[in-house]
Protein backbone atom coordinates (compact mmCIF):
# COMPACT_ATOMS: atom_id res chain seq x y z
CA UNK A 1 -27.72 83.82 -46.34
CA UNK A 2 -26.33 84.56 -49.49
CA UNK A 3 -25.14 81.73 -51.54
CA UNK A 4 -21.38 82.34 -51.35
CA UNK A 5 -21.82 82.39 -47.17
CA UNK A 6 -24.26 78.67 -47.87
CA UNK A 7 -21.61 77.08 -49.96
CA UNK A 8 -18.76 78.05 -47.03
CA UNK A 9 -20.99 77.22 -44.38
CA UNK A 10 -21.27 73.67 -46.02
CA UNK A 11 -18.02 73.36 -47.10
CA UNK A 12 -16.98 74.05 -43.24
CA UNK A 13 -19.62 71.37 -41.99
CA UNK A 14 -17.67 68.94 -44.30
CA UNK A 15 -14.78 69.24 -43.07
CA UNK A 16 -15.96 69.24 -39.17
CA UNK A 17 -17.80 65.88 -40.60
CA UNK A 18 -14.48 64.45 -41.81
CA UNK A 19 -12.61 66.07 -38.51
CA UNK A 20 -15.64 64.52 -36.35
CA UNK A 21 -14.83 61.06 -38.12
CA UNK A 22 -11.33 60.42 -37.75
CA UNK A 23 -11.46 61.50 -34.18
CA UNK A 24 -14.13 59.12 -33.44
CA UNK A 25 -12.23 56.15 -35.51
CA UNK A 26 -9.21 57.65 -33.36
CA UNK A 27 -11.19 57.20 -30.43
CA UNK A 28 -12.51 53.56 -31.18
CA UNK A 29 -8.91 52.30 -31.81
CA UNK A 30 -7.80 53.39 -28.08
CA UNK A 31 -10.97 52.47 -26.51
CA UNK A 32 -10.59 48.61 -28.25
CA UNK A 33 -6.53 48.89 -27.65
CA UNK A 34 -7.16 50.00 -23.84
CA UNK A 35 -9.33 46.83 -23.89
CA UNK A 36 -6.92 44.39 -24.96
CA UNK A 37 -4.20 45.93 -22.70
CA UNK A 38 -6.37 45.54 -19.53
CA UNK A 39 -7.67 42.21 -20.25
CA UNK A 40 -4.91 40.44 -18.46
CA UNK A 41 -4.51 43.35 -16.17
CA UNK A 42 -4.76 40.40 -13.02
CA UNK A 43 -2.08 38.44 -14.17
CA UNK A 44 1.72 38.72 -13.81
CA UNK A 45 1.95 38.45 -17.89
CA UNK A 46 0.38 41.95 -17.88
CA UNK A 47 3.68 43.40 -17.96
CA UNK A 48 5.21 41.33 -21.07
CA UNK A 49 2.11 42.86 -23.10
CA UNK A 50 2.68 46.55 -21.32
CA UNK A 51 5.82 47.08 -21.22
CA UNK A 52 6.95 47.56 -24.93
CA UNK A 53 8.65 45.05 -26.09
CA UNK A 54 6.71 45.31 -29.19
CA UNK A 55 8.72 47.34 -30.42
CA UNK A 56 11.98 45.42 -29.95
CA UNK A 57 13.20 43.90 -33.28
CA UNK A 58 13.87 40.97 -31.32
CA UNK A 59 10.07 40.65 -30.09
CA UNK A 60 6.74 40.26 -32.38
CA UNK A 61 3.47 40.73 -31.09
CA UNK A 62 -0.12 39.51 -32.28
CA UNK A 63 -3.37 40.38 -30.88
CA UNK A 64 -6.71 39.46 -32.90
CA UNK A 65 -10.37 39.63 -31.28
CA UNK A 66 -13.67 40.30 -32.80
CA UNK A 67 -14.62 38.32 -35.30
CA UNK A 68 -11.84 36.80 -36.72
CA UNK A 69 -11.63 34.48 -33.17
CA UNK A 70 -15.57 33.89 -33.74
CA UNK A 71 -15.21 30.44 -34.90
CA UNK A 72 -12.78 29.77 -32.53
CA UNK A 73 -14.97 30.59 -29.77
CA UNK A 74 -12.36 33.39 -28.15
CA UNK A 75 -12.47 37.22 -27.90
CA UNK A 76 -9.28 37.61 -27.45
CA UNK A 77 -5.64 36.57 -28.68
CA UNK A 78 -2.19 38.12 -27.53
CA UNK A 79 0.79 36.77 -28.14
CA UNK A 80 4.36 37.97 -27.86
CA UNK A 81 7.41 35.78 -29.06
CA UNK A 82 11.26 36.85 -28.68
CA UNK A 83 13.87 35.34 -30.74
CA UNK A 84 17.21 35.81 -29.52
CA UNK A 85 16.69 37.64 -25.71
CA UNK A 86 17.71 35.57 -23.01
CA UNK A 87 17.09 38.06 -20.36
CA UNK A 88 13.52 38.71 -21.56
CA UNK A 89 12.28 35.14 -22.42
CA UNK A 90 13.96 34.21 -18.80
CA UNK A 91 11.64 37.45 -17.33
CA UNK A 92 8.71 35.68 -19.35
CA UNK A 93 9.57 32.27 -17.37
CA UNK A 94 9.47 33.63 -14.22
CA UNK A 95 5.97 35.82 -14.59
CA UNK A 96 4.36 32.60 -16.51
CA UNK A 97 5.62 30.90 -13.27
CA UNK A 98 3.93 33.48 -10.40
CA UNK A 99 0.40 33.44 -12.58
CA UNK A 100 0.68 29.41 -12.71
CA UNK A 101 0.05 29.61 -8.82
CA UNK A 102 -3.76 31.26 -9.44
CA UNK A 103 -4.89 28.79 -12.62
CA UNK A 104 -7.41 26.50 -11.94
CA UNK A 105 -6.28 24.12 -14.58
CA UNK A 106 -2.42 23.77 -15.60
CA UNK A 107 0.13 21.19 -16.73
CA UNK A 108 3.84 22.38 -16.94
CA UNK A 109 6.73 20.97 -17.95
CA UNK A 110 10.39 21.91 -16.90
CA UNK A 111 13.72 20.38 -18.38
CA UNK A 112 17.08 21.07 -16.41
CA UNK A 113 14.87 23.13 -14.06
CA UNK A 114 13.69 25.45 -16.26
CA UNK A 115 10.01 26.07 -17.46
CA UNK A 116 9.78 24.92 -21.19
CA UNK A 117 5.98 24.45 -21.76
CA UNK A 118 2.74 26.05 -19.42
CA UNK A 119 -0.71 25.69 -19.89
CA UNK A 120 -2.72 27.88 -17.28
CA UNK A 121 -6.95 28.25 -17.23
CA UNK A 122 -8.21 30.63 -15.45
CA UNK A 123 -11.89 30.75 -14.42
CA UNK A 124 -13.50 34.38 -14.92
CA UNK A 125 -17.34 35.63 -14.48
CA UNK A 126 -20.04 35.19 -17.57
CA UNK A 127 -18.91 31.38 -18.13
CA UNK A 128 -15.57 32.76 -19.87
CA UNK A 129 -12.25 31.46 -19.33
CA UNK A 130 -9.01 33.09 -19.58
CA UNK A 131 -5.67 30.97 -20.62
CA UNK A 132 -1.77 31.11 -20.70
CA UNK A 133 0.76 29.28 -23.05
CA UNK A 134 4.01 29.39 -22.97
CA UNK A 135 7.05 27.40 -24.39
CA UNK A 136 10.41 28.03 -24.56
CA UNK A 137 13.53 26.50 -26.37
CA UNK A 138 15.33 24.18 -23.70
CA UNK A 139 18.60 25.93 -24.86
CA UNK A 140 18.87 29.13 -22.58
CA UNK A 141 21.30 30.52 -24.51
CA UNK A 142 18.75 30.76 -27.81
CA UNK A 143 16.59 33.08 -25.83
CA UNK A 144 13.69 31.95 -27.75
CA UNK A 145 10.15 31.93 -26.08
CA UNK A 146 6.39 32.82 -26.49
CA UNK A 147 3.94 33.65 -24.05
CA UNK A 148 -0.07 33.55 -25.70
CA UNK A 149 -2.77 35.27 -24.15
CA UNK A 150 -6.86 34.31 -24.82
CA UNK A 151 -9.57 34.69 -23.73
CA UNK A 152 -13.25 32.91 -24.27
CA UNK A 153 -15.95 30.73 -23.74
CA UNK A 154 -13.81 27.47 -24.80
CA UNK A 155 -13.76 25.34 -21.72
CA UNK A 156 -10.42 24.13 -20.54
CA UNK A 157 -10.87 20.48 -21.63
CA UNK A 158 -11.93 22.04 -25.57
CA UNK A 159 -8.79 24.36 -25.82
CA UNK A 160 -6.56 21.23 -24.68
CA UNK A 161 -8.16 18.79 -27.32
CA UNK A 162 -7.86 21.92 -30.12
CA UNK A 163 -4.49 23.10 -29.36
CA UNK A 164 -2.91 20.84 -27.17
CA UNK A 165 -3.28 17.36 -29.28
CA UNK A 166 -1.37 16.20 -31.81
């Protein structure tokens, strides 16, 4: 090979190297997104996180895992609160409400009949647990609620003392 053809050759390999790499950074980000999105795939919540409402202006969402939730002793956090959306914190009420029926460990408080504050456990294989919170504003109007997703090793009794105490 001449080296005019070596240099092109090379300078093609370089940018198949840089192609290679963003589609495998590409990749990772939907492989650890598809993750996050199925890990309460068994759960009625499911469809708050699926269906969207992320991008609402009226909705934020958080989700953290890796090593950021290390010290907490978690792998996963999801959380989606909506300010101002009575018909979607009310459809967050009622799916907090069908999962409450599986958790192993809950407490749940209503006012006026309607579901302010839930805190579900969930038993899952490998020692893990998996866990629901969810409050609400007592003022149905407001249309202000949050439903938090996580996942870890924490056992019901240490998320309760490290989230639920005062």
């Amino acid at each position: 090979m001449s080296r005019g053809r070596w240099t092109a050759f090379l300078s093609n390999l370089s940018i198949i190297d840089f192609i290679m790499r963003n589609f495998l950074i590409v990749l990772s980000l939907c492989f650890f997104s598809f993750i996050a999105a199925g890990a309460q795939e068994n759960l009625a919540i499911a469809q708050i996180f699926n269906s969207g409402y992320a991008k609402r202006q009226d909705v934020e969402e958080i989700i953290l895992k890796g090593k950021s939730l290390k010290y907490a002793n978690l792998s996963l956090f999801r959380s989606v609160k909506v300010t101002g959306n009575s018909a979607i914190a009310s459809k967050m009420e009622k799916l907090v409400a069908i999962d409450a029926r599986k958790a192993s460990d809950k407490e749940m408080r209503a006012k006026g009949g309607q579901l302010v504050f839930a805190f579900l456990a969930f038993k899952k294989e490998g020692g893990e647990y998996a866990y629901i919170f969810f409050r609400q504003s007592h003022q149905k109007a407001k249309g202000v609620a949050a439903v938090v997703y996580m996942e870890g090793k924490m056992t019901p009794n240490e998320v309760k003392r490290k989230f639920l105490t005062r």
